[in-house]
C-alpha atoms as a PDB file:
ATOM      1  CA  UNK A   1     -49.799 129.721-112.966  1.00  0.00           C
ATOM      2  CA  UNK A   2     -52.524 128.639-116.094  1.00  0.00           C
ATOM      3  CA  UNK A   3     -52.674 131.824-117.165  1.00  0.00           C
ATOM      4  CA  UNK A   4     -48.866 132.799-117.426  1.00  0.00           C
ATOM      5  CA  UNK A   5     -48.508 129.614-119.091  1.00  0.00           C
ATOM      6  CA  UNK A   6     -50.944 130.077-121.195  1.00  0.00           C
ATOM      7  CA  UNK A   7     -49.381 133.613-122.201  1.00  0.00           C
ATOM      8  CA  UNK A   8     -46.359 131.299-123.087  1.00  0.00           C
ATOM      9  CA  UNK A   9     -47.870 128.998-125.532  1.00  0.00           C
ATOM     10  CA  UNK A  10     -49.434 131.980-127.704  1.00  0.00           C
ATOM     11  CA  UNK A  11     -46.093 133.320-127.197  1.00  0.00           C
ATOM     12  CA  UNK A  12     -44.165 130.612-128.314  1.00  0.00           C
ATOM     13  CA  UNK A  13     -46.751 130.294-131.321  1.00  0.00           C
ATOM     14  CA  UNK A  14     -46.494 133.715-132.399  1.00  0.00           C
ATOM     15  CA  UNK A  15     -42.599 133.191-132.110  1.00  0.00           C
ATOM     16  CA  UNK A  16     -42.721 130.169-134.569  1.00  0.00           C
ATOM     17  CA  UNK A  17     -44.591 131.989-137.057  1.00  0.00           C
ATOM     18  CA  UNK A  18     -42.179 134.773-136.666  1.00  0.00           C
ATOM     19  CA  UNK A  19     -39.388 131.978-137.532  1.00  0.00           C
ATOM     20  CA  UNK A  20     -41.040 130.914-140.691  1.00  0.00           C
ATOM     21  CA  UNK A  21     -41.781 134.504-142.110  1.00  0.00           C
ATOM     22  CA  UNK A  22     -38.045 135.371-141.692  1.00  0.00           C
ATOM     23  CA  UNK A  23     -37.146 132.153-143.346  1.00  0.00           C
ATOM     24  CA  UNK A  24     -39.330 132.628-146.526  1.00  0.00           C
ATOM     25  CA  UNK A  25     -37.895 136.355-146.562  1.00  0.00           C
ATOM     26  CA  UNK A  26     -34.953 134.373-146.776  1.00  0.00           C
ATOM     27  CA  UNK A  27     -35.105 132.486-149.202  1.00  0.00           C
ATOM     28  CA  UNK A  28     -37.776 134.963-151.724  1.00  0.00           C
ATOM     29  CA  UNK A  29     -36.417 138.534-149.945  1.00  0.00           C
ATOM     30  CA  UNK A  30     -40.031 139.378-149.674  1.00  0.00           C
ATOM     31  CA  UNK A  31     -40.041 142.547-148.183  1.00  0.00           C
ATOM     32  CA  UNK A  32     -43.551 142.434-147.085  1.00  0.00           C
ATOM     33  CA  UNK A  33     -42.929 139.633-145.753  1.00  0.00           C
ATOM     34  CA  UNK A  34     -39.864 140.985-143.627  1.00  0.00           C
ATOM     35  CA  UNK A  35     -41.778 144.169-142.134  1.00  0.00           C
ATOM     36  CA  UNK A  36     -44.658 141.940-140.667  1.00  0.00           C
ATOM     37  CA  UNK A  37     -41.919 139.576-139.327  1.00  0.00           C
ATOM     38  CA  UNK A  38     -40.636 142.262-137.622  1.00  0.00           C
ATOM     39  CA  UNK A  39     -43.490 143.329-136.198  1.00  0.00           C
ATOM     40  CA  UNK A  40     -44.657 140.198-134.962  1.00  0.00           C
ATOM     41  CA  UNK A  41     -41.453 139.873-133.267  1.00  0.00           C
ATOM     42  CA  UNK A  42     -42.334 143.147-131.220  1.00  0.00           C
ATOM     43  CA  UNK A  43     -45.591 141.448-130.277  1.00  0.00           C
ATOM     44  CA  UNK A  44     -43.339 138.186-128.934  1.00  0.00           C
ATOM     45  CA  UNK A  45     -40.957 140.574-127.180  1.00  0.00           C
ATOM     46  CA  UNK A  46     -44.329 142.232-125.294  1.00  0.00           C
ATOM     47  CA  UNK A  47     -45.710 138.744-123.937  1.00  0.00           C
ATOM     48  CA  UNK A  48     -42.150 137.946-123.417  1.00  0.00           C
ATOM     49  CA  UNK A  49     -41.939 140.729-121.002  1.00  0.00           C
ATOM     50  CA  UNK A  50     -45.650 140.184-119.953  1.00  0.00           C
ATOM     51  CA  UNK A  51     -45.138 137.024-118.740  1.00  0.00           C
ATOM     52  CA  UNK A  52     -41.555 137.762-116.957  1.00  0.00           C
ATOM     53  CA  UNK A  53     -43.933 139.995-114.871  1.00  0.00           C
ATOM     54  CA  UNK A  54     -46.695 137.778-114.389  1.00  0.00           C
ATOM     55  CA  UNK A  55     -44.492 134.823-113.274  1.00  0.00           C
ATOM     56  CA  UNK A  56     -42.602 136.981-110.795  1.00  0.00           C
ATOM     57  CA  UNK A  57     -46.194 137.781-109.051  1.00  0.00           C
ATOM     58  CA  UNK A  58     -47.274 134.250-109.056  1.00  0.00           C
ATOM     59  CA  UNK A  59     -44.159 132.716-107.836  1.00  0.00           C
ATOM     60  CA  UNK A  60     -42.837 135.706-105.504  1.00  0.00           C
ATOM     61  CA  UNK A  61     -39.848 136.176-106.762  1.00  0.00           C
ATOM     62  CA  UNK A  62     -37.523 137.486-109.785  1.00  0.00           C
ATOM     63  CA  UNK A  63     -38.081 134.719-112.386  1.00  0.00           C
ATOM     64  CA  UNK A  64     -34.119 134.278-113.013  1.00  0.00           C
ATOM     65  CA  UNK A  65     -32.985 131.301-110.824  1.00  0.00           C
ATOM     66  CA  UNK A  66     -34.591 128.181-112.596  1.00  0.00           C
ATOM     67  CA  UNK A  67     -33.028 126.989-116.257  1.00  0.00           C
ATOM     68  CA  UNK A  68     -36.691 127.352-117.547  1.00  0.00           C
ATOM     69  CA  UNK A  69     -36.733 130.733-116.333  1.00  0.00           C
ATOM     70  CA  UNK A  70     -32.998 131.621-117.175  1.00  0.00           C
ATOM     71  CA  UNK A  71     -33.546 130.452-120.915  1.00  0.00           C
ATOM     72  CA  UNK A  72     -36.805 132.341-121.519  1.00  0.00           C
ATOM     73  CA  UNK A  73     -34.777 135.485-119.887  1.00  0.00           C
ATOM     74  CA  UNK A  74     -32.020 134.727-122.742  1.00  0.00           C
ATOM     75  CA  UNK A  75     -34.181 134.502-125.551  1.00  0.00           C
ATOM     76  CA  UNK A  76     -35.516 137.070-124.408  1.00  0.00           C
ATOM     77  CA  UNK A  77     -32.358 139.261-124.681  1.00  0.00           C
ATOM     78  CA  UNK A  78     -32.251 138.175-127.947  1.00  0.00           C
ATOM     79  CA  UNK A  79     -35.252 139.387-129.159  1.00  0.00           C
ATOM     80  CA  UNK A  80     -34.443 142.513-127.218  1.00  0.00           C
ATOM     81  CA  UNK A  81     -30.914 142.817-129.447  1.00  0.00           C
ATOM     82  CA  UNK A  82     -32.130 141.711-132.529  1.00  0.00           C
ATOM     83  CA  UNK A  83     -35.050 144.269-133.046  1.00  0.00           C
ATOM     84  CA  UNK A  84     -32.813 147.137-131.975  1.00  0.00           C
ATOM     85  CA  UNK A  85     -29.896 145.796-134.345  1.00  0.00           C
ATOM     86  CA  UNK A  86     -32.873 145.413-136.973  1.00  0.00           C
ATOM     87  CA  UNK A  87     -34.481 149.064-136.280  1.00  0.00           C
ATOM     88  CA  UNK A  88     -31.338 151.156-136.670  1.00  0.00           C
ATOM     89  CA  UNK A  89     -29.060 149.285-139.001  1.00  0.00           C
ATOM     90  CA  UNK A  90     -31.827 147.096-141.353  1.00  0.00           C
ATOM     91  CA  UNK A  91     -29.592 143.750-141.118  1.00  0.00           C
ATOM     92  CA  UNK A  92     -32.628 141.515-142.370  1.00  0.00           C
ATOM     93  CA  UNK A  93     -29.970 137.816-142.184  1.00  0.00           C
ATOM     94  CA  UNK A  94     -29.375 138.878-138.598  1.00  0.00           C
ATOM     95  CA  UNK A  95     -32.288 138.679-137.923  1.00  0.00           C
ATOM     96  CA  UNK A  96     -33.427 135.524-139.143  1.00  0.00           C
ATOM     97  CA  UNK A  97     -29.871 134.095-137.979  1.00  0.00           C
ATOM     98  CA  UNK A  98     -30.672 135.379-134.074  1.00  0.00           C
ATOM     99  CA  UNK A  99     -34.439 134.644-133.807  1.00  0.00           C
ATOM    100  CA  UNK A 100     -33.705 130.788-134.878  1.00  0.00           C
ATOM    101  CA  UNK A 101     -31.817 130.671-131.987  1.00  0.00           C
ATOM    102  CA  UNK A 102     -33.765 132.520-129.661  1.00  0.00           C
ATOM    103  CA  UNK A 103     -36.529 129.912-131.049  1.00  0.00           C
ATOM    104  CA  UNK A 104     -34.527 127.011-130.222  1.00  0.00           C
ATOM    105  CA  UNK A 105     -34.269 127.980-126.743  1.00  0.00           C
ATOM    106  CA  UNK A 106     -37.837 128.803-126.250  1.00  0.00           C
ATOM    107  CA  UNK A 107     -38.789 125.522-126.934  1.00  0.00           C
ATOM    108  CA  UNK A 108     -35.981 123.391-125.392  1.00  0.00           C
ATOM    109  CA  UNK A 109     -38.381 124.388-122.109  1.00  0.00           C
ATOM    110  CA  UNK A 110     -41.532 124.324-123.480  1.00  0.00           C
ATOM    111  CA  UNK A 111     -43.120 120.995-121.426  1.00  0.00           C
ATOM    112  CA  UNK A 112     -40.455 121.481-118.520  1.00  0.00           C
ATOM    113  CA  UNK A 113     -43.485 121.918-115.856  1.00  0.00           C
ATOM    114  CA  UNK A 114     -40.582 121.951-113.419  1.00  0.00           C
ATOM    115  CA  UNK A 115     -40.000 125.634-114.339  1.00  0.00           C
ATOM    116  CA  UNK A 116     -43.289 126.307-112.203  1.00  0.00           C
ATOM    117  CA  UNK A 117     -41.980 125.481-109.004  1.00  0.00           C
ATOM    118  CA  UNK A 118     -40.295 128.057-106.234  1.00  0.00           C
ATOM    119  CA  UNK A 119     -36.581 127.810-105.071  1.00  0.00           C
ATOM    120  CA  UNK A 120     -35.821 128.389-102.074  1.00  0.00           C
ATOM    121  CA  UNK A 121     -34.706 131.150 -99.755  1.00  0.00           C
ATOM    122  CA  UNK A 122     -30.796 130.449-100.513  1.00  0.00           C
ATOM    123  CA  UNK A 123     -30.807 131.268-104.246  1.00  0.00           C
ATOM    124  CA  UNK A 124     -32.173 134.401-103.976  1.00  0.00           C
ATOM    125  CA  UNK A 125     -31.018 137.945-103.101  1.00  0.00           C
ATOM    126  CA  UNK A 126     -30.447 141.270-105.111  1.00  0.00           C
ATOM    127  CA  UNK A 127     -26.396 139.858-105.572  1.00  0.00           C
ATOM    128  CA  UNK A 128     -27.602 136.825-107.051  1.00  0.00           C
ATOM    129  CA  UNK A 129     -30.268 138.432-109.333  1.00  0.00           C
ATOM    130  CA  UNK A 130     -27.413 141.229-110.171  1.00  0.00           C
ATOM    131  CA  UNK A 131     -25.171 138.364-111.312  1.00  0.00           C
ATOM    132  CA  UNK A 132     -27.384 136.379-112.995  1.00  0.00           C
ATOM    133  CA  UNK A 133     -28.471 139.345-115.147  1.00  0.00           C
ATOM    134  CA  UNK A 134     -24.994 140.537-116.096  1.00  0.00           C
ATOM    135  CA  UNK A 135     -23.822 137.264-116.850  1.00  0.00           C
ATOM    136  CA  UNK A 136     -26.813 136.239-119.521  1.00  0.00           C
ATOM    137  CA  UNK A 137     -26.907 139.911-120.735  1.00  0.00           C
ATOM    138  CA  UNK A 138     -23.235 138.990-121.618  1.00  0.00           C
ATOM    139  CA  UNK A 139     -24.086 135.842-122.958  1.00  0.00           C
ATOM    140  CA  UNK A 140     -26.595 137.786-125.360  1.00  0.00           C
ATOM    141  CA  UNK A 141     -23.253 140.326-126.309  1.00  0.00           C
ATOM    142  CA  UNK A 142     -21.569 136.984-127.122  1.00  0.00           C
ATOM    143  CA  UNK A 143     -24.103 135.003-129.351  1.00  0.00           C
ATOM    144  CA  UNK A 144     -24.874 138.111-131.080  1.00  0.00           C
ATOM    145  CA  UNK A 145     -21.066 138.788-131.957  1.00  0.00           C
ATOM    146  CA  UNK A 146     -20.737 135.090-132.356  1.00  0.00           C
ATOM    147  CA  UNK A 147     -23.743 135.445-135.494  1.00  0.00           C
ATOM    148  CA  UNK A 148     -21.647 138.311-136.650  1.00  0.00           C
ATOM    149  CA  UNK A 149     -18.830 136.182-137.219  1.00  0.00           C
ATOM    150  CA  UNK A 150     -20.937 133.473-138.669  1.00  0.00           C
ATOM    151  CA  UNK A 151     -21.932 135.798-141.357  1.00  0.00           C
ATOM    152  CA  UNK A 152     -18.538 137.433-141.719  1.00  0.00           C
ATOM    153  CA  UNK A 153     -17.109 133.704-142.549  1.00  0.00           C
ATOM    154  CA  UNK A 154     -20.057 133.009-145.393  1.00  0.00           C
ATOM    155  CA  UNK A 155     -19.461 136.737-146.612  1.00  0.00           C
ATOM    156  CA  UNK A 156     -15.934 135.714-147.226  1.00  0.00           C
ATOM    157  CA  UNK A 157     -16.268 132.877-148.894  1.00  0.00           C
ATOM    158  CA  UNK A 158     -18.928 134.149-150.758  1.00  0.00           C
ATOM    159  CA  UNK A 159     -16.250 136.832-151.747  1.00  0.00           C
ATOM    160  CA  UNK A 160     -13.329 134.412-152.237  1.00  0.00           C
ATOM    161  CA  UNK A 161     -15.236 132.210-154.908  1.00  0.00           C
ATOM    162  CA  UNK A 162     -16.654 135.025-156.287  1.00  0.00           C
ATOM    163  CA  UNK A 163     -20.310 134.307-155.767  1.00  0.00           C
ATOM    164  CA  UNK A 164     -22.610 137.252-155.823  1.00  0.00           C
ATOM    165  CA  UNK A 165     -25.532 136.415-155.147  1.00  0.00           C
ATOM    166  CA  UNK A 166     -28.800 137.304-153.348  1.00  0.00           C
ATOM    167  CA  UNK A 167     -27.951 136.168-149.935  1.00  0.00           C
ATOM    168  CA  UNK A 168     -24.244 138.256-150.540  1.00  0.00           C
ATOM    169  CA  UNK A 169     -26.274 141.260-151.537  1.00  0.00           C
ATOM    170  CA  UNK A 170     -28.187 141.199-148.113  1.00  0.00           C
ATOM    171  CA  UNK A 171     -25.321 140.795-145.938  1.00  0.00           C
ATOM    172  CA  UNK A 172     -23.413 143.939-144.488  1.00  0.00           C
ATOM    173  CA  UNK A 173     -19.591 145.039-145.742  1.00  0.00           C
ATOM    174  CA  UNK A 174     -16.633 142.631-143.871  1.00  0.00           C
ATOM    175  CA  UNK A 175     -15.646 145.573-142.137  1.00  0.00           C
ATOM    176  CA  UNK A 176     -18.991 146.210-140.731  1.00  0.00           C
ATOM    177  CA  UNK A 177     -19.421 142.894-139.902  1.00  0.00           C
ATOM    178  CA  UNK A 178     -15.782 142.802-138.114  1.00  0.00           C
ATOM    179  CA  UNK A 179     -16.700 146.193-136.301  1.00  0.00           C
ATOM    180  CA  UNK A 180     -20.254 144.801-134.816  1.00  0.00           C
ATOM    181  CA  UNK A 181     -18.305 141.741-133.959  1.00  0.00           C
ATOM    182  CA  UNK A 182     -15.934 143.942-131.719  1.00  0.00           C
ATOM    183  CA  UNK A 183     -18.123 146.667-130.097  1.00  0.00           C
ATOM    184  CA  UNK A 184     -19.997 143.554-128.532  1.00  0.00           C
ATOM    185  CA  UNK A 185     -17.231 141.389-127.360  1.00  0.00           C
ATOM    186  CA  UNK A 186     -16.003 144.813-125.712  1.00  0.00           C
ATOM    187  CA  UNK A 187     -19.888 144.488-123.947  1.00  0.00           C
ATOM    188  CA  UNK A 188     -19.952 141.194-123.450  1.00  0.00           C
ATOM    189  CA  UNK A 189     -16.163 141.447-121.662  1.00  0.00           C
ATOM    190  CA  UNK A 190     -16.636 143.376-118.868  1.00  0.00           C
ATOM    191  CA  UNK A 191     -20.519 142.195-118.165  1.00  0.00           C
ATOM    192  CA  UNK A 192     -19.068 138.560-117.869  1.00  0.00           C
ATOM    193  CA  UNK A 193     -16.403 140.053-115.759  1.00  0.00           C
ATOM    194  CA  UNK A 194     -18.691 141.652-113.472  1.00  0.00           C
ATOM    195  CA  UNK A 195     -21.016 138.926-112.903  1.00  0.00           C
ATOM    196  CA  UNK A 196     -18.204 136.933-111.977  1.00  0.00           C
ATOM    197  CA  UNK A 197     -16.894 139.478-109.506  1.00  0.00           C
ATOM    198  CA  UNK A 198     -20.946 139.585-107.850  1.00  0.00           C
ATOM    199  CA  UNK A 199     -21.459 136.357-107.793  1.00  0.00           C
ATOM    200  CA  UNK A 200     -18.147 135.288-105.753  1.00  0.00           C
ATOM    201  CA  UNK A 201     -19.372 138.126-103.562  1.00  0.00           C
ATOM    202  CA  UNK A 202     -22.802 136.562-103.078  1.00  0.00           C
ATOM    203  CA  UNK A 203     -21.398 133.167-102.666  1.00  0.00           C
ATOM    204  CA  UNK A 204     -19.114 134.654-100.063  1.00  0.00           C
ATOM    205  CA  UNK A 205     -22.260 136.265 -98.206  1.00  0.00           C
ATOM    206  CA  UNK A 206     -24.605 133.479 -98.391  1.00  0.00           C
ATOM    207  CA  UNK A 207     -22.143 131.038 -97.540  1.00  0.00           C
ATOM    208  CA  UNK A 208     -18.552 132.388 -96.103  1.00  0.00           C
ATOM    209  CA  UNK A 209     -16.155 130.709 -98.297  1.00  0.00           C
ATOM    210  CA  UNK A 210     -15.520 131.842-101.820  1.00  0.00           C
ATOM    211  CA  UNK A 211     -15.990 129.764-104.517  1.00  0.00           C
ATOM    212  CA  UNK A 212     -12.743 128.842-106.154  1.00  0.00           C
ATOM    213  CA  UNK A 213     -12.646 125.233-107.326  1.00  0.00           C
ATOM    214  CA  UNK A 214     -16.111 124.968-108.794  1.00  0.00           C
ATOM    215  CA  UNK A 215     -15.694 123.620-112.198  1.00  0.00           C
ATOM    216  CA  UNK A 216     -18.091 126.106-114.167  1.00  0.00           C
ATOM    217  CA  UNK A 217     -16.369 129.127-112.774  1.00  0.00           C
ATOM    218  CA  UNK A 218     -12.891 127.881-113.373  1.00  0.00           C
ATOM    219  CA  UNK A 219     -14.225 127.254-116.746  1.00  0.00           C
ATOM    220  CA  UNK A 220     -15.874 130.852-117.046  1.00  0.00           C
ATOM    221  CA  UNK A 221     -12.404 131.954-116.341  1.00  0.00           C
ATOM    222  CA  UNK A 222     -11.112 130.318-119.482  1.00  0.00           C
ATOM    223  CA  UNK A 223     -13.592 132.041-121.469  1.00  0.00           C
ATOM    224  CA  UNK A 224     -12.741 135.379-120.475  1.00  0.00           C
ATOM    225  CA  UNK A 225      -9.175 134.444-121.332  1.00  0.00           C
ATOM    226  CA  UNK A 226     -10.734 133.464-124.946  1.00  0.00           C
ATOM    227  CA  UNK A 227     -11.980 137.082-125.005  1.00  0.00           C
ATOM    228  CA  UNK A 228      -8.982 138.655-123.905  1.00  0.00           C
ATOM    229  CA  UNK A 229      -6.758 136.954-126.429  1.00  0.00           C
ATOM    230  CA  UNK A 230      -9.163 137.704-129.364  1.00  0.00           C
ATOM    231  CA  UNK A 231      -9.147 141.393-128.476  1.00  0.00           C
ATOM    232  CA  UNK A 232      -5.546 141.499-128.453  1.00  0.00           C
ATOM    233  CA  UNK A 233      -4.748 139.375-131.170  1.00  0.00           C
ATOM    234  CA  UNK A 234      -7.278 142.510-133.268  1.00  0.00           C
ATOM    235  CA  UNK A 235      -5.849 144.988-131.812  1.00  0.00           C
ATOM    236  CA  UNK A 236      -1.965 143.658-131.801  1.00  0.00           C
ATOM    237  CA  UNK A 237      -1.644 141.295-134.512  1.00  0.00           C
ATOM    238  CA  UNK A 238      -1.915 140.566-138.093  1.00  0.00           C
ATOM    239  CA  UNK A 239      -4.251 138.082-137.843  1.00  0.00           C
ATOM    240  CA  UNK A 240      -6.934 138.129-140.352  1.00  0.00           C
ATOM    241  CA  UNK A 241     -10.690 138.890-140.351  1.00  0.00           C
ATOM    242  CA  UNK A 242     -11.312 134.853-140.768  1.00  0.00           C
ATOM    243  CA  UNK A 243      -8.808 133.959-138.174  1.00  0.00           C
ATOM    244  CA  UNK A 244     -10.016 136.463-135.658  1.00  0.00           C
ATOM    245  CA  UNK A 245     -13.628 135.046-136.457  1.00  0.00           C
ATOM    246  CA  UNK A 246     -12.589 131.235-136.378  1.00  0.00           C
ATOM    247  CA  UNK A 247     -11.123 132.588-133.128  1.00  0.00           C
ATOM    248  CA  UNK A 248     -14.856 133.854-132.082  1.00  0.00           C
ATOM    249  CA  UNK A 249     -16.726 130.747-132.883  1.00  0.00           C
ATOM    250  CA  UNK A 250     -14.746 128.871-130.842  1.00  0.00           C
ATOM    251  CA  UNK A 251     -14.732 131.195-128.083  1.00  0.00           C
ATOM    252  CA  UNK A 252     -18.350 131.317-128.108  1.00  0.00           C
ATOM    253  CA  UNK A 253     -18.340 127.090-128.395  1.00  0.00           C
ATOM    254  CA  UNK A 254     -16.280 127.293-124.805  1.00  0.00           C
ATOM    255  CA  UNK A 255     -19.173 129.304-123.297  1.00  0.00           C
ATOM    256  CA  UNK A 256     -22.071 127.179-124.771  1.00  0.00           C
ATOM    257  CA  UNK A 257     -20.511 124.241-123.357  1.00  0.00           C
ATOM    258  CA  UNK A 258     -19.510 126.134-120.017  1.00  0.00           C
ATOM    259  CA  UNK A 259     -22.968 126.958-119.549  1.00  0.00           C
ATOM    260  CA  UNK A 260     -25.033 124.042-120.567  1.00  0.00           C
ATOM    261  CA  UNK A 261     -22.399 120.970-119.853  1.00  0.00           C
ATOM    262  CA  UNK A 262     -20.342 122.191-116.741  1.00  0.00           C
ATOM    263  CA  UNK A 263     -22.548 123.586-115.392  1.00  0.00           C
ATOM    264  CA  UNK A 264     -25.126 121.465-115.475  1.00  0.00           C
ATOM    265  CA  UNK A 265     -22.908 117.881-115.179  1.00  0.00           C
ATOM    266  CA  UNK A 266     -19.516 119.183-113.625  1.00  0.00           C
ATOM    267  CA  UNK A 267     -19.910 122.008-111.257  1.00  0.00           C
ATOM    268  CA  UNK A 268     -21.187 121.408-107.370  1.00  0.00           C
ATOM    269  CA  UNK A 269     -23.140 124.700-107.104  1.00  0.00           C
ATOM    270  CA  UNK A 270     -24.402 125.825-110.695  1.00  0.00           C
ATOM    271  CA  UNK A 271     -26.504 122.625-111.496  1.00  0.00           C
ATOM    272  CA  UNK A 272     -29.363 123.745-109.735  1.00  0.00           C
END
């Protein structure tokens, strides 16, 4: 276990000089400064990666069960989305807007030694590995498209008061912004949907009753009924760009606190 955990401290290092070289680019737009961000980040996403293998030899089993585990997983994801994002489209804020994040949740594990230890022969399964995937690789669709929003709301009023400057300059058209924002809700719908659908199954398998009255499914429920109503209020309504992303934030606030607050103080199965 000392040497995947020492992987994740150089790791998490690395990833906090990444953090600051994206925030000076913000503030200067360096360019220079920008590129060897970016490439940094590729070196986090390796040892990322390295250690999701490493852990799964050393504790015998795919590393996605334990919150430590799930949260490095998520970040992760996030590194995964924001250098393809970055590579093909050159959206420098995004990245600087997604890597704080995927920061934040590095280190809200980083002296949780209880991430070392195994779970047992109940919470695992290719079901329950399947689910948990789908449902965080959802999760990543979300708080992407959720940062979308974010900077479709400051590009407004940045518009609206007439204010063009540097950061305005850097940040993509509304309508790019709006169409990002959809294509990943439209990924993140259907993921969510499908993890739900495995993990009643697995539930059902492991334990012969389906889960209905669990609090953080009930909830997850809700959220895809968030979802649902934002992609037909786009596609059905005259609702504007601001209301549809007002709409988005708070959607996204419903899964944060599904995941981290239900789930954790509410729900009979999920606070594991």
């Amino acid at each position: 276990m000392t040497r995947s955990l020492l992987m994740y401290d150089f790791m998490v290092f690395l990833y906090a000089a990444v953090v600051v070289l994206y925030f000076l680019d913000f503030l200067a737009h360096r360019r220079t400064l920008n590129r060897v961000a970016f490439g940094l980040l590729a070196v986090v996403w390796g040892l990322q990666t390295s250690f999701f293998f490493t852990r799964m030899v050393e504790v015998g089993y795919v590393p996605l069960v334990t919150p430590f585990e799930t949260t490095l997983f998520f970040s992760w994801l996030l590194i995964s989305f924001s250098l393809v994002i970055n590579f093909f489209y050159k959206i420098d804020l995004f990245a600087f807007f997604t890597n704080v994040i995927g920061f934040t949740i590095v280190v809200f594990h980083l002296f949780a030694g209880e991430g070392a230890a195994k779970v047992g022969e109940n919470l695992q399964g290719d079901l329950l590995v399947l689910h948990i995937t789908l449902a965080f690789l959802s999760y990543a669709a979300f708080s992407i498209s959720f940062i979308f929003s974010i900077m479709y709301l400051i590009q407004s009023k940045m518009l609206k008061e007439k204010r063009w400057n540097n950061m305005f300059r850097r940040m993509p058209a509304l309508d790019k912004l709006d169409a990002f924002t959809y294509r990943l809700i439209m990924v993140g719908f259907p993921l969510l949907l499908l993890a739900m659908i495995l993990g009643v199954n697995w539930y059902y398998k492991q334990y012969g009753v389906i889960l209905i009255l669990d609090a953080k499914p009930v909830v997850s429920v809700l959220v895809l009924g968030f979802y649902v109503v934002w992609l037909y209020l786009r596609r059905a309504s005259d609702w504007s760009g601001r209301k549809l992303a007002w709409w988005n934030v708070a959607s996204f606030g419903l899964l944060i606190i599904n995941h981290l607050f239900v789930g954790t103080y509410f729900s009979g199965f999920h606070n594991w």
